[in-house]
N, C-alpha and C. Protein backbone atom coordinates (compact mmCIF):
# COMPACT_ATOMS: atom_id res chain seq x y z
N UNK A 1 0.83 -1.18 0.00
CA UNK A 1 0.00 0.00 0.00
C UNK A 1 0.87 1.24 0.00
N UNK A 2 0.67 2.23 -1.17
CA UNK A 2 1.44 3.19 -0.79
C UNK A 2 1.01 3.72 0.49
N UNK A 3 2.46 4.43 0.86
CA UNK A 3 2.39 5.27 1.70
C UNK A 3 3.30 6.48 2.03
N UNK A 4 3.03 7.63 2.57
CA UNK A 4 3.88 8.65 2.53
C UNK A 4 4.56 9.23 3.48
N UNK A 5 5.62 9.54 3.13
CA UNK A 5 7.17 9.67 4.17
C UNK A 5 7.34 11.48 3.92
N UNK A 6 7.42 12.09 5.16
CA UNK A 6 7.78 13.20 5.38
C UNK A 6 9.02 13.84 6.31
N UNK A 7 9.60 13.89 5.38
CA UNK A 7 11.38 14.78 5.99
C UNK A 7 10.26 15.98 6.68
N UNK A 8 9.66 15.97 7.61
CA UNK A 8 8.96 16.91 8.65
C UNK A 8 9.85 18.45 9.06
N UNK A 9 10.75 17.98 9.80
CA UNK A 9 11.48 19.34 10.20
C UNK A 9 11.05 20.62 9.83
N UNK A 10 11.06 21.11 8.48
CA UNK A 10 10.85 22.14 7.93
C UNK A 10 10.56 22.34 7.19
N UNK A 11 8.95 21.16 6.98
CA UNK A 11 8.34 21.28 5.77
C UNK A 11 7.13 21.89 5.91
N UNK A 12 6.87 22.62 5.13
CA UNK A 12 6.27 23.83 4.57
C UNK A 12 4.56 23.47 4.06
N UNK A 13 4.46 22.41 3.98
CA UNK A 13 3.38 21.87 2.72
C UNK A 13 2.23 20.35 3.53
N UNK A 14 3.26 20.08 5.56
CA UNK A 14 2.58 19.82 5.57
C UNK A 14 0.84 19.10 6.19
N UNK A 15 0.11 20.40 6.45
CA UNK A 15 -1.60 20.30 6.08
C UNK A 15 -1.69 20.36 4.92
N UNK A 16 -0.90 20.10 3.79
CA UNK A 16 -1.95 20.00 2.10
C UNK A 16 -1.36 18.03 2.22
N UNK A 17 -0.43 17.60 2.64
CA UNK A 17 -0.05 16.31 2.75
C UNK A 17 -1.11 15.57 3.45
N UNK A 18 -1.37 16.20 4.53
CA UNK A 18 -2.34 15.43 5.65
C UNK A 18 -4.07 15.47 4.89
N UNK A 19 -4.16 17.02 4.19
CA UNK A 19 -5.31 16.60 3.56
C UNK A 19 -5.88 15.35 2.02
N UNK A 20 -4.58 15.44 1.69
CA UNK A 20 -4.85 14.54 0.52
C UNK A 20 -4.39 13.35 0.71
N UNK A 21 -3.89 13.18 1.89
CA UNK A 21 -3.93 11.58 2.32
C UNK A 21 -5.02 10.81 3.00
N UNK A 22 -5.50 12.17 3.28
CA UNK A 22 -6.94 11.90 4.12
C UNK A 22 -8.59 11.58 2.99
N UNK A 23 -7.80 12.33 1.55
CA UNK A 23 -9.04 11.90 0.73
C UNK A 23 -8.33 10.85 0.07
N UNK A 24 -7.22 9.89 0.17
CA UNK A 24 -7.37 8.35 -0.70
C UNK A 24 -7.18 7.62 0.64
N UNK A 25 -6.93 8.27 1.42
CA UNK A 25 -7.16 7.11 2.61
C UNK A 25 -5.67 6.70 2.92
N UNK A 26 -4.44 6.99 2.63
CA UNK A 26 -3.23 7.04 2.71
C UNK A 26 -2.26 6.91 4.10
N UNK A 27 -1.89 6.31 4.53
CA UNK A 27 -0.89 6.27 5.80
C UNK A 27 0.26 7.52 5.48
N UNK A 28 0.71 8.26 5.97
CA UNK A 28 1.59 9.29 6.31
C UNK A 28 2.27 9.10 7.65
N UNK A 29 3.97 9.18 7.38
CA UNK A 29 4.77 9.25 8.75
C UNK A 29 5.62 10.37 8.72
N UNK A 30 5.41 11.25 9.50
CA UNK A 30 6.47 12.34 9.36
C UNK A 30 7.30 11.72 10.42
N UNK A 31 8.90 12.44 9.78
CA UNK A 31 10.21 12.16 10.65
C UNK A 31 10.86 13.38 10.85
N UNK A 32 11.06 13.69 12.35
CA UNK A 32 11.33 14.41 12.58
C UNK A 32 12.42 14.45 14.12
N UNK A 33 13.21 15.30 14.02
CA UNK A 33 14.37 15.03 15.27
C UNK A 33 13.45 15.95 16.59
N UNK A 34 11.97 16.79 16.25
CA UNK A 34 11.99 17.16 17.39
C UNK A 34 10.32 16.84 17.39
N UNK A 35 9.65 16.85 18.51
CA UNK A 35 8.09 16.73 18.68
C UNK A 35 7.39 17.98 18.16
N UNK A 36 6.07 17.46 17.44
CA UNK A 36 5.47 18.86 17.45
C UNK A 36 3.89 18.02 16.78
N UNK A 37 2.80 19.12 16.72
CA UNK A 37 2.10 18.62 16.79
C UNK A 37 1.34 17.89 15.53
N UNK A 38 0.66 17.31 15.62
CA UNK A 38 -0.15 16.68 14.17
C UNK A 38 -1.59 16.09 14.87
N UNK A 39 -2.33 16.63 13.57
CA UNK A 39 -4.00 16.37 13.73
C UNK A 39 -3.97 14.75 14.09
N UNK A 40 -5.31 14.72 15.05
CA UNK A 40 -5.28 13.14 15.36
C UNK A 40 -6.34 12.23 14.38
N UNK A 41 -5.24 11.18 14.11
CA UNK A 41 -5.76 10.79 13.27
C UNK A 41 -5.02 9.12 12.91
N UNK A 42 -5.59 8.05 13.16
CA UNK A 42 -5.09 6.74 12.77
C UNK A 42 -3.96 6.67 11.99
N UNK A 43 -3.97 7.82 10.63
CA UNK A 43 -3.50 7.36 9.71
C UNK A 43 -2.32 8.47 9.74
N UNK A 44 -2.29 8.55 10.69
CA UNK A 44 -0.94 9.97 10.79
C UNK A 44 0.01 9.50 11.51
N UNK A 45 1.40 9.25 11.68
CA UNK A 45 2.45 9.17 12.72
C UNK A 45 3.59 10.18 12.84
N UNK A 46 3.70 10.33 13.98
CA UNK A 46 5.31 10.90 14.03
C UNK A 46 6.33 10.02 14.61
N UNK A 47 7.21 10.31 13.34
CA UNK A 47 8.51 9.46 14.05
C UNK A 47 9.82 10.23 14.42
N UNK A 48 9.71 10.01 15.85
CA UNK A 48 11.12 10.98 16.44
C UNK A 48 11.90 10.02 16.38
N UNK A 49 13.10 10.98 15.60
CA UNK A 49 14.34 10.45 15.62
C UNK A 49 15.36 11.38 16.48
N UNK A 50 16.81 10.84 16.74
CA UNK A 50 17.51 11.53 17.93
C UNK A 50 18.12 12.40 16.41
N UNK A 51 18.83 13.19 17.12
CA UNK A 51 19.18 15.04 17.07
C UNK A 51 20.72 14.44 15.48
N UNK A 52 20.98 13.73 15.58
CA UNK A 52 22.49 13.69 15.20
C UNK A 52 21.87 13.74 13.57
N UNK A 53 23.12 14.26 13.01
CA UNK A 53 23.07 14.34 11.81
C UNK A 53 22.49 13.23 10.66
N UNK A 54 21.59 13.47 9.67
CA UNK A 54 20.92 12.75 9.12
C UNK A 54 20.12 11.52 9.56
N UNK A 55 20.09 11.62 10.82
CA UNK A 55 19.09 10.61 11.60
C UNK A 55 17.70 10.11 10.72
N UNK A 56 17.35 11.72 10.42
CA UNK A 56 15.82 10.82 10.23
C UNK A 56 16.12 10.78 8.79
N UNK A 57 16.91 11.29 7.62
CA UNK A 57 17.09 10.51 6.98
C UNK A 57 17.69 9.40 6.61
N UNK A 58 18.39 9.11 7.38
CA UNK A 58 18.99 7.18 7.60
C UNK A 58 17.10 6.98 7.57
N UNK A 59 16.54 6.98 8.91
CA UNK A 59 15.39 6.32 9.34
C UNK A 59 14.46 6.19 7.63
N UNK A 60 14.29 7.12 7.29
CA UNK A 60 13.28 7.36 6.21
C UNK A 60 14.17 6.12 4.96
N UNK A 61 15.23 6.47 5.25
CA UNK A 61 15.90 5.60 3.58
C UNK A 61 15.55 3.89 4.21
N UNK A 62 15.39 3.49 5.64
CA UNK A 62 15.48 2.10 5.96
C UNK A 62 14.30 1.60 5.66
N UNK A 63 12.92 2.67 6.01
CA UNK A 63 11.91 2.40 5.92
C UNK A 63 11.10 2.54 4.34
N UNK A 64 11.46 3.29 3.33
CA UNK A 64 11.11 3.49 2.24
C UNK A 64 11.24 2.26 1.30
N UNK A 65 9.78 1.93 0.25
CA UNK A 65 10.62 0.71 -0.91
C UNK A 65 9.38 1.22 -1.85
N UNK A 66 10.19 0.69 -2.68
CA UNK A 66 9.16 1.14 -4.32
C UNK A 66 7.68 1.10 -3.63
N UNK A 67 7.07 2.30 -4.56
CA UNK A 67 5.36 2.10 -4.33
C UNK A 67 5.33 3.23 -3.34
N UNK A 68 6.53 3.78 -2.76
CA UNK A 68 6.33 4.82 -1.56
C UNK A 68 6.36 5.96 -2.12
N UNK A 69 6.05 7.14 -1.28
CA UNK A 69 6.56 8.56 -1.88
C UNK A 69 7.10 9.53 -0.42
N UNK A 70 7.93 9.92 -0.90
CA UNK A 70 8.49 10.91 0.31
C UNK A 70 8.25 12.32 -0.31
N UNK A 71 8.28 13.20 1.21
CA UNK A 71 8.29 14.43 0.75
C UNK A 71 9.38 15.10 1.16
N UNK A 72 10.32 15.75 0.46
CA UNK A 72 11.05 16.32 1.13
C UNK A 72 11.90 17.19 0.09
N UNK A 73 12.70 18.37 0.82
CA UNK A 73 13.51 19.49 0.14
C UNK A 73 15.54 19.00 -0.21
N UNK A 74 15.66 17.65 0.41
CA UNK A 74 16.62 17.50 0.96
C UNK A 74 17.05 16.33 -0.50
N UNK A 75 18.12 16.86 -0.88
CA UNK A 75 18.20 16.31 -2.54
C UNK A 75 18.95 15.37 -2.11
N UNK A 76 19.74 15.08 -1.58
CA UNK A 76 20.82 13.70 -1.34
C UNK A 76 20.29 12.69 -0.80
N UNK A 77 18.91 13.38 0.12
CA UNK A 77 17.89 12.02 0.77
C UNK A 77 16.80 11.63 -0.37
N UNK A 78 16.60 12.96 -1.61
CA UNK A 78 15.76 12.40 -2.77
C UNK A 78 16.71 11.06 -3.58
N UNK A 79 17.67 11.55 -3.94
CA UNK A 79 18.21 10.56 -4.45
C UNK A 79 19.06 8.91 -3.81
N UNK A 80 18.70 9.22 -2.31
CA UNK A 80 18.75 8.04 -1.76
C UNK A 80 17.52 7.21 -2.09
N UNK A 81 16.16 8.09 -1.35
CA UNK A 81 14.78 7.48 -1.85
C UNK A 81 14.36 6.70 -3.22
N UNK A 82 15.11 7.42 -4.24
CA UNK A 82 14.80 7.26 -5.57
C UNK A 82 15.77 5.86 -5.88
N UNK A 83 16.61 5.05 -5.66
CA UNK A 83 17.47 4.55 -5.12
C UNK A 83 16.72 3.30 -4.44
N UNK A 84 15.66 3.55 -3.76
CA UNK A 84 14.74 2.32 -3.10
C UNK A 84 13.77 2.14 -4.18
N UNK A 85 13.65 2.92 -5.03
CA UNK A 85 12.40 3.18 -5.60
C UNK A 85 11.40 3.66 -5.42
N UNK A 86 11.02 4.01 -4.57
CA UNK A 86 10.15 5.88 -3.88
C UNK A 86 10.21 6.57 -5.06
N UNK A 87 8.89 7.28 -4.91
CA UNK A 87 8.59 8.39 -5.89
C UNK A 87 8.95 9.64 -4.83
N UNK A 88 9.46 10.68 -5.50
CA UNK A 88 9.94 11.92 -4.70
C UNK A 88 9.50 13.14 -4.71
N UNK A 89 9.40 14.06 -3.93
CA UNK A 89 8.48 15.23 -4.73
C UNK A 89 9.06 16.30 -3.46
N UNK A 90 9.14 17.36 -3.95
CA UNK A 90 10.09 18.65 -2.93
C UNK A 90 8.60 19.30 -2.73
N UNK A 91 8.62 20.40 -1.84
CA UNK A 91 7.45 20.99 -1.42
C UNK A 91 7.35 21.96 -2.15
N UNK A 92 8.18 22.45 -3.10
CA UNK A 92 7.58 23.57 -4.12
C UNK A 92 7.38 22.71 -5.33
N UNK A 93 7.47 21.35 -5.05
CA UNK A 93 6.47 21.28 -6.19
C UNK A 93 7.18 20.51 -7.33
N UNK A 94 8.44 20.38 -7.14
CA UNK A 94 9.39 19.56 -8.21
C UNK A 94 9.50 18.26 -7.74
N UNK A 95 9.33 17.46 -8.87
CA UNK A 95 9.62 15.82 -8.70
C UNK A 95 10.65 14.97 -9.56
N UNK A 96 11.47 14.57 -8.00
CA UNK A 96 12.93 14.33 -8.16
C UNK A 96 12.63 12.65 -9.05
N UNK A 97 13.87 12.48 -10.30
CA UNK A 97 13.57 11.39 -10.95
C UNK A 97 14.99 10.87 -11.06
N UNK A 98 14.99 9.65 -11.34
CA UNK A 98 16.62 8.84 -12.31
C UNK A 98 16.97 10.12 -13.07
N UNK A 99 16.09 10.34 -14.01
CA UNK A 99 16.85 11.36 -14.52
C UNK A 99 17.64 12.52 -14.50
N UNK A 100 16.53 13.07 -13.63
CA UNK A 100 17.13 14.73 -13.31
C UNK A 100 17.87 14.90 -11.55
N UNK A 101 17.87 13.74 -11.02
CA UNK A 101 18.26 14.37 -9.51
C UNK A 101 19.89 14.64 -9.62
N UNK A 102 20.81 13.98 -10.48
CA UNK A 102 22.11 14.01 -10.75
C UNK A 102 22.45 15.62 -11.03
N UNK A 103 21.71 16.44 -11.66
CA UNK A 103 21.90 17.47 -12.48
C UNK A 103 21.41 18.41 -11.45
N UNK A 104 20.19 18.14 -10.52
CA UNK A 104 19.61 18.86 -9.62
C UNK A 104 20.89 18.70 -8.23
N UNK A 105 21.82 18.00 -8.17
CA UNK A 105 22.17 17.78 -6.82
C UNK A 105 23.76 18.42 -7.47
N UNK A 106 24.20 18.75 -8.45
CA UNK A 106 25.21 18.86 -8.95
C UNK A 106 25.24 20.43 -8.85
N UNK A 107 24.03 21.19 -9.18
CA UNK A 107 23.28 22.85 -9.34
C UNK A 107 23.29 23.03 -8.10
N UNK A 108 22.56 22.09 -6.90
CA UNK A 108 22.38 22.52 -5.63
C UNK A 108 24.05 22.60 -5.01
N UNK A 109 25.08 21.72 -5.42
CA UNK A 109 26.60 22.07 -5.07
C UNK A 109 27.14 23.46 -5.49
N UNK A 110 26.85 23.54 -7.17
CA UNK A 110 26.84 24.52 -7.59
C UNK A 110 26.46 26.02 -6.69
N UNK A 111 25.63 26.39 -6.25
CA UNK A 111 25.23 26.96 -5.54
C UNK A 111 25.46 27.16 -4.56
N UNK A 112 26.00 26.25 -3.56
CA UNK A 112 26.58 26.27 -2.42
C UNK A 112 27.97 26.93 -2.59
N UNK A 113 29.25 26.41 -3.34
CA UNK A 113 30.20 26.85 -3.44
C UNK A 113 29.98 28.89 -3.52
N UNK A 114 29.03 28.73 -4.83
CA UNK A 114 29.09 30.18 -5.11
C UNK A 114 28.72 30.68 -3.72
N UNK A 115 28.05 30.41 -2.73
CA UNK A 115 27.23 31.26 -1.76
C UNK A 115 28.63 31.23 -0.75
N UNK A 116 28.67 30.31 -0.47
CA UNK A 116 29.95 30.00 -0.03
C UNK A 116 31.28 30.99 -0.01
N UNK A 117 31.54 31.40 -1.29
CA UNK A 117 32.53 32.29 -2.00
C UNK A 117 32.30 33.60 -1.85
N UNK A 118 31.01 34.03 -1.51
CA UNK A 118 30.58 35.26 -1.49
C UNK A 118 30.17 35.74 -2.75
N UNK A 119 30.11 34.73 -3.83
CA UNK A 119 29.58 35.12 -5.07
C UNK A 119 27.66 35.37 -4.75
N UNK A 120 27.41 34.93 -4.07
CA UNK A 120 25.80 34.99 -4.55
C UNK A 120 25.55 35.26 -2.72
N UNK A 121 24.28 36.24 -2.82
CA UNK A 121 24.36 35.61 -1.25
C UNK A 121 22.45 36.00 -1.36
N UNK A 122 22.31 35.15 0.00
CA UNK A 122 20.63 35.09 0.05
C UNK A 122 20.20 33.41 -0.08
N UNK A 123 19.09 33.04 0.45
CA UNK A 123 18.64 31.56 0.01
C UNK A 123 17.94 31.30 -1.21
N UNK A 124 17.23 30.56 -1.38
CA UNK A 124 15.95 30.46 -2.41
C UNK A 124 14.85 31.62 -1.77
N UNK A 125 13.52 31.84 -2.91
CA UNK A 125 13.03 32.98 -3.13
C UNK A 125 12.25 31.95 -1.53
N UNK A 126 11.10 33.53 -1.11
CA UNK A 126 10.16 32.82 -0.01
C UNK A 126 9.12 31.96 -0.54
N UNK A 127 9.03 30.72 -0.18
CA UNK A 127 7.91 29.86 -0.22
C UNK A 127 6.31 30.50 -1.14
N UNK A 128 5.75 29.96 -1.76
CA UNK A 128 4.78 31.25 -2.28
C UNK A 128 3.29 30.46 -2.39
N UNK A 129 2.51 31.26 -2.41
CA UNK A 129 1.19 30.12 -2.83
C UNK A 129 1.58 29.39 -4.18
N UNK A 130 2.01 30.23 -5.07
CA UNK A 130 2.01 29.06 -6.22
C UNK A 130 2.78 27.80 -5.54
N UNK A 131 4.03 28.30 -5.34
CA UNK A 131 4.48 26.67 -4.69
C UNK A 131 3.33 25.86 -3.88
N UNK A 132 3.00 26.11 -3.30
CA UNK A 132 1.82 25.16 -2.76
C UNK A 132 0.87 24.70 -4.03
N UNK A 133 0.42 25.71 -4.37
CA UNK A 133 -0.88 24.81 -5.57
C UNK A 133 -0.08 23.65 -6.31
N UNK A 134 1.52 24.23 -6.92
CA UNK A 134 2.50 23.10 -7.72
C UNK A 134 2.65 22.25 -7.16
N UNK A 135 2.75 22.20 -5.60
CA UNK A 135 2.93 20.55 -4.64
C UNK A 135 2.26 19.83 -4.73
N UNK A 136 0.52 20.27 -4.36
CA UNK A 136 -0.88 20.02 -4.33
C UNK A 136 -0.69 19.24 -5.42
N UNK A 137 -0.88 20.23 -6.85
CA UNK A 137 -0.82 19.49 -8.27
C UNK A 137 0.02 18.23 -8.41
N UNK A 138 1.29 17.93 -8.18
CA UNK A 138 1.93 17.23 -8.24
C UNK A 138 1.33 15.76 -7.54
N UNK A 139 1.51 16.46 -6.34
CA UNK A 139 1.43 15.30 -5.40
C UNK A 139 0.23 14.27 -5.48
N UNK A 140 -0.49 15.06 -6.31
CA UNK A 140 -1.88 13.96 -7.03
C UNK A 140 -1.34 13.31 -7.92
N UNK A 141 -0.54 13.71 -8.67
CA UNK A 141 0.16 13.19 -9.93
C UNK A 141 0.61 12.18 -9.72
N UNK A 142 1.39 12.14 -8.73
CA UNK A 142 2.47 10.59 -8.27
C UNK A 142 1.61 10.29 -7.33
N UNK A 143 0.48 10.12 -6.90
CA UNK A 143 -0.16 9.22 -6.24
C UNK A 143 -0.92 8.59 -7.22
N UNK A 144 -1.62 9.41 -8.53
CA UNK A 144 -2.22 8.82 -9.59
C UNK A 144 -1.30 7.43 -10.09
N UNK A 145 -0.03 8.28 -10.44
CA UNK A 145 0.99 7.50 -11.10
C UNK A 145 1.40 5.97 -10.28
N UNK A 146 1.49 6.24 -8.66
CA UNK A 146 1.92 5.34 -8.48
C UNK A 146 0.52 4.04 -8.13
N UNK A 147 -0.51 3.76 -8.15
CA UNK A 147 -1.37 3.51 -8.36
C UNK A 147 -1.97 2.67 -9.45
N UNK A 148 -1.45 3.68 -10.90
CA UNK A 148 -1.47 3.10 -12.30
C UNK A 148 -0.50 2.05 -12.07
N UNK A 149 0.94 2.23 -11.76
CA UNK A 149 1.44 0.99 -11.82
C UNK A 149 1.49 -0.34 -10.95
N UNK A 150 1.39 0.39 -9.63
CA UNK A 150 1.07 -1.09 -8.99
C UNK A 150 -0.26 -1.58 -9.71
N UNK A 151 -1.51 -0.92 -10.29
CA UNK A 151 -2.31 -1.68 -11.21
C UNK A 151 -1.74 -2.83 -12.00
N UNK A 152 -0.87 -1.90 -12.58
CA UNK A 152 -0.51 -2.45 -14.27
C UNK A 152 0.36 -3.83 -13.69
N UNK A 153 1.06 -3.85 -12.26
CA UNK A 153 2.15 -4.56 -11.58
C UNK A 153 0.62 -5.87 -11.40
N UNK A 154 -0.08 -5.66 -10.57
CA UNK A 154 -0.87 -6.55 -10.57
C UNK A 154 -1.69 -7.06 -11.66
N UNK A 155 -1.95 -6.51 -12.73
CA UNK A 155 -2.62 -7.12 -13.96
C UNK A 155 -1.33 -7.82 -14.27
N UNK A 156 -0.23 -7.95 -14.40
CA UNK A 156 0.72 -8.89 -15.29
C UNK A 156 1.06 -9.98 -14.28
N UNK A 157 1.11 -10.01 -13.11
CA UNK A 157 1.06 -11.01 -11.88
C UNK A 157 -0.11 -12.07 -12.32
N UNK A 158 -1.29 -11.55 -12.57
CA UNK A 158 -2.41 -12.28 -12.96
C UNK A 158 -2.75 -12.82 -13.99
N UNK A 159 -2.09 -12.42 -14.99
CA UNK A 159 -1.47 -12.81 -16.75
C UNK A 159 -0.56 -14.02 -16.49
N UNK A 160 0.52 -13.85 -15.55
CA UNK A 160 1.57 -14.63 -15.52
C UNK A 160 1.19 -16.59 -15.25
């Protein structure tokens, strides 16, 4: 059964996660190194992990396998996910693939050095509604998507 994995900490997007898991009926676990709160609800968990570096993404990469989707901003844990076979999706709205996370994690170095150097300074722009509607949009997308194929996975099981 899919289900969805949230790099929690400092994500932005999620009550639109909790609501659209709540209309297919979806299990959601956010991971997070500190407590905080979440609507009550069967199908909701939090998972505290301790403080040390990449904790809860170790936790999230042990627990993730094809058919899953994570949410998260954190490109080295997308392309771990992607890696289990998890579908991936950032909270503004981009969805990390085989294809493009190499080029996306290469730009995000890119970027660092320059900021780094004093060439560029400032973060990414502020969070915006469009980014939310693009998450929203998305995040139906790869639940559609992943859906179609465990279909298509079970029609050829039944062929076989």
């Amino acid at each position: 059964m899919l289900h969805i994995f949230v790099d929690a900490d400092a994500c932005p997007v999620k009550q639109e996660v909790y609501r659209v898991a709540d209309r297919y009926g979806l299990e959601v676990t956010l991971v997070a190194n500190s407590a905080m709160r979440i609507p009550e609800n069967p199908r909701l968990r939090l998972q505290l992990v301790d403080g040390s570096f990449d904790a809860a993404d170790d936790w999230i990469v042990e627990e993730v396998g094809a058919g899953d989707l994570v949410v998260t901003a954190d490109i080295p844990l997308a392309g771990r996910c992607l890696k289990c076979g998890a579908k991936v999706l950032s909270p503004a709205g981009k969805i990390f693939r085989e294809n493009n996370i190499g080029t996306t994690l290469a730009v995000r170095d890119l970027l660092s050095e320059l900021r780094g150097a004093g060439e560029m300074l400032g973060g990414p722009p502020p969070f915006s509604r469009r980014d939310r509607s693009r998450f929203l949009q998305k995040l139906d997308e790869l639940i559609q998507e992943i859906r179609r194929e465990k279909a298509a996975g079970e029609t050829e099981k039944g062929l076989a």
